[in-house]
Protein backbone atom coordinates (compact mmCIF):
# COMPACT_ATOMS: atom_id res chain seq x y z
CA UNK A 1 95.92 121.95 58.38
CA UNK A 2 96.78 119.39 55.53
CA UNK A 3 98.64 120.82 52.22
CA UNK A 4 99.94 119.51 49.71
CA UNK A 5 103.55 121.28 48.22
CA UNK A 6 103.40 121.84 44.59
CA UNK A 7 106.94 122.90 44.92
CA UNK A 8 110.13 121.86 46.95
CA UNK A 9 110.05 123.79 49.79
CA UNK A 10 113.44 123.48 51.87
CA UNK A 11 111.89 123.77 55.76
CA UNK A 12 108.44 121.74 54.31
CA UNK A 13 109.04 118.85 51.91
CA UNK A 14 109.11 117.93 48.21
CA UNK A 15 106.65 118.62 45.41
CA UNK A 16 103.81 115.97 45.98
CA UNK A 17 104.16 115.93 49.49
CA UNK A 18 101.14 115.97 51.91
CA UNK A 19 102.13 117.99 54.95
CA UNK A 20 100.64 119.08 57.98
CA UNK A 21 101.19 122.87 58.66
CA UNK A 22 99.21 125.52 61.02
CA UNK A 23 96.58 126.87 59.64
CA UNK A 24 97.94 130.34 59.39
CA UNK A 25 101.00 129.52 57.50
CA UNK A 26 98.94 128.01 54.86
CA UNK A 27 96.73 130.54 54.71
CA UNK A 28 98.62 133.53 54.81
CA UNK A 29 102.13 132.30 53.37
CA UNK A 30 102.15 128.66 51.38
CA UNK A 31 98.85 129.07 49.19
CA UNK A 32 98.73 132.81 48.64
CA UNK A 33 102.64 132.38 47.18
CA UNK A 34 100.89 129.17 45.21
CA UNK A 35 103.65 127.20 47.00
CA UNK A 36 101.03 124.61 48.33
CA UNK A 37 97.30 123.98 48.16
CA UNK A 38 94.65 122.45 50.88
CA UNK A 39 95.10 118.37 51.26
CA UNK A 40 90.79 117.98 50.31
CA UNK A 41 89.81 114.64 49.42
CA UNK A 42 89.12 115.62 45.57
CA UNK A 43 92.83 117.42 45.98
CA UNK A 44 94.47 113.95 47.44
CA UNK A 45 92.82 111.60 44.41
CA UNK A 46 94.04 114.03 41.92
CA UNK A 47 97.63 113.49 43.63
CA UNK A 48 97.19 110.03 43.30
CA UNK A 49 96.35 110.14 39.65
CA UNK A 50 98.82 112.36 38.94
CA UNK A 51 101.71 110.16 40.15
CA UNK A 52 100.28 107.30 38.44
CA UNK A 53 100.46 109.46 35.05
CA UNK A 54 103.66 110.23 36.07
CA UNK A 55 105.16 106.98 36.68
CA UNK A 56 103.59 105.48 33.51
CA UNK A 57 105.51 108.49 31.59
CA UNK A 58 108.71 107.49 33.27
CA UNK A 59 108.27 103.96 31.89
CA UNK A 60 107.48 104.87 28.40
CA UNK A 61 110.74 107.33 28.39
CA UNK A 62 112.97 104.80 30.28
CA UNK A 63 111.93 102.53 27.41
CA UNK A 64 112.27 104.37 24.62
CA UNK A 65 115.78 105.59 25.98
CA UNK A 66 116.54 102.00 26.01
CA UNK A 67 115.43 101.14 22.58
CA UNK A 68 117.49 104.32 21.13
CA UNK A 69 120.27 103.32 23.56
CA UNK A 70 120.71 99.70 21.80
CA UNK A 71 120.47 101.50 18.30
CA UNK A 72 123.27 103.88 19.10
CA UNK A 73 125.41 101.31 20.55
CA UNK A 74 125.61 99.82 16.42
CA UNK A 75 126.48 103.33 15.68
CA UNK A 76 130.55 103.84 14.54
CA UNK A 77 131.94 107.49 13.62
CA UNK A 78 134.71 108.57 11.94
CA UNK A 79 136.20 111.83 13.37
CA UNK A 80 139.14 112.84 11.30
CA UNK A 81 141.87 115.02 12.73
CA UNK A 82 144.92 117.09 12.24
CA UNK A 83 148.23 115.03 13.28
CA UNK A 84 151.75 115.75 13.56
CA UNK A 85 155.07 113.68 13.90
CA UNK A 86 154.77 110.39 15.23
CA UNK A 87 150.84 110.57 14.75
CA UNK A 88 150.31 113.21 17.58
CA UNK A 89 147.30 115.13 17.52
CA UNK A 90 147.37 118.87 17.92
CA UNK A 91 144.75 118.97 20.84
CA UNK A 92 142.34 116.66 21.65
CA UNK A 93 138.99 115.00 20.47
CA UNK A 94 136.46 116.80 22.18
CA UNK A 95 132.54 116.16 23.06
CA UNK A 96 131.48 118.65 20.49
CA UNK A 97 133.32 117.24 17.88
CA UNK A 98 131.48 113.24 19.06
CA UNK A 99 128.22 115.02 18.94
CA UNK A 100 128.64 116.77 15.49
CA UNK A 101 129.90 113.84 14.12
CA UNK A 102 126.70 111.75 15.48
CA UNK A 103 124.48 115.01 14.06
CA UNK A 104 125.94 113.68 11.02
CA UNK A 105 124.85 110.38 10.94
CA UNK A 106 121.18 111.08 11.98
CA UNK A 107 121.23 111.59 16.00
CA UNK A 108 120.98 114.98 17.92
CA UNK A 109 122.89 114.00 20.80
CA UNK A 110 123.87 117.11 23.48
CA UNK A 111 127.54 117.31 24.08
CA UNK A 112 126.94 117.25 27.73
CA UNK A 113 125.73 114.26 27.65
CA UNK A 114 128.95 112.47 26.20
CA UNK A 115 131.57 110.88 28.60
CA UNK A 116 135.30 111.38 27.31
CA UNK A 117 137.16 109.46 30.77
CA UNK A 118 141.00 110.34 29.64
CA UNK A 119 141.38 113.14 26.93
CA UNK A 120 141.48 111.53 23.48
CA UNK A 121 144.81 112.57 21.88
CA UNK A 122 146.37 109.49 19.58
CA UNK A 123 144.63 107.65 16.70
CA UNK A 124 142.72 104.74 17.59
CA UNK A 125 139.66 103.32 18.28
CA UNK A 126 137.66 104.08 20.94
CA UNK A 127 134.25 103.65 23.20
CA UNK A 128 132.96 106.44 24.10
CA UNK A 129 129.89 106.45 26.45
CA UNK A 130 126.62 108.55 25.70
CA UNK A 131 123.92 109.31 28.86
CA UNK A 132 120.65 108.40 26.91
CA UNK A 133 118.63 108.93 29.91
CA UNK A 134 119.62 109.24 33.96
CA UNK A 135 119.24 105.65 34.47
CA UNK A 136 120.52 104.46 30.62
CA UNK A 137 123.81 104.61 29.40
CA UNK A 138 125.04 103.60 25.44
CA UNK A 139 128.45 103.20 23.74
CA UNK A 140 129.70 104.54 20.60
CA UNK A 141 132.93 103.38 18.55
CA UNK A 142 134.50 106.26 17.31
CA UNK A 143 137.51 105.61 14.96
CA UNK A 144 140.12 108.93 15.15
CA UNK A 145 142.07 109.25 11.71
CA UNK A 146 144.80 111.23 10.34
CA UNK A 147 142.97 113.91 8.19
């Protein structure tokens, strides 16, 4: 018998997947647990429109990740910090303090989603990189002065 997984399944497949299974596993296992449904014709074109949908969303958010991507890349922030002698900072610049800083200039950013590659701990200017999406990837100056 033909299903079709609505969810990943590790000894089946991947959501979307048309399988061929024995009728008694689908029966009594993959549908009743609403793991898969029966591969019909109706059930097949609805697949195919579905993945059509799907991909046309992915386009519209990969492009409106890059749009946001090239505005954020003009963004600069100014994150002010304690320092000692010989312009040391007491601890370091951290993602939260990137992302409440860009909160304050007009763009919800998650903290995760900021890249610090060596720990930020002397004044300066730096690029910091910000995962728009999983496939786009922005840059934000961030100027660290004394307080």
């Amino acid at each position: 018998m033909k299903i079709i997984l609505k969810k990943n399944f590790d000894q089946l497949g991947y959501t979307g997947e048309i399988v061929d299974v024995k009728d008694g596993y689908a029966m009594n296992f993959l549908i009743p647990r609403d793991i898969a449904y029966t591969a019909t014709k109706g059930n097949i074109r609805a697949l195919e429109e579905e993945k059509v949908q799907k991909a046309r969303k992915e386009a519209k958010a990969l492009e409106g990740a890059r749009t946001f991507a090239e505005e954020l890349s003009k963004v600069s922030i100014t994150i002010p910090v304690k320092v000692g002698e010989e312009d040391k900072i007491f601890g370091a610049v951290t993602s939260q303090m990137i992302a409440d800083a860009l909160k304050e200039k007009g763009y919800e950013i998650d903290k995760k989603k900021i890249e610090i590659k060596e720990p930020i701990k002397a004044l300066g200017i730096y690029e910091v990189k910000v995962k728009v999406h999983h496939a786009v990837e922005s840059t934000v100056k961030t100027w660290v002065v004394r307080e």
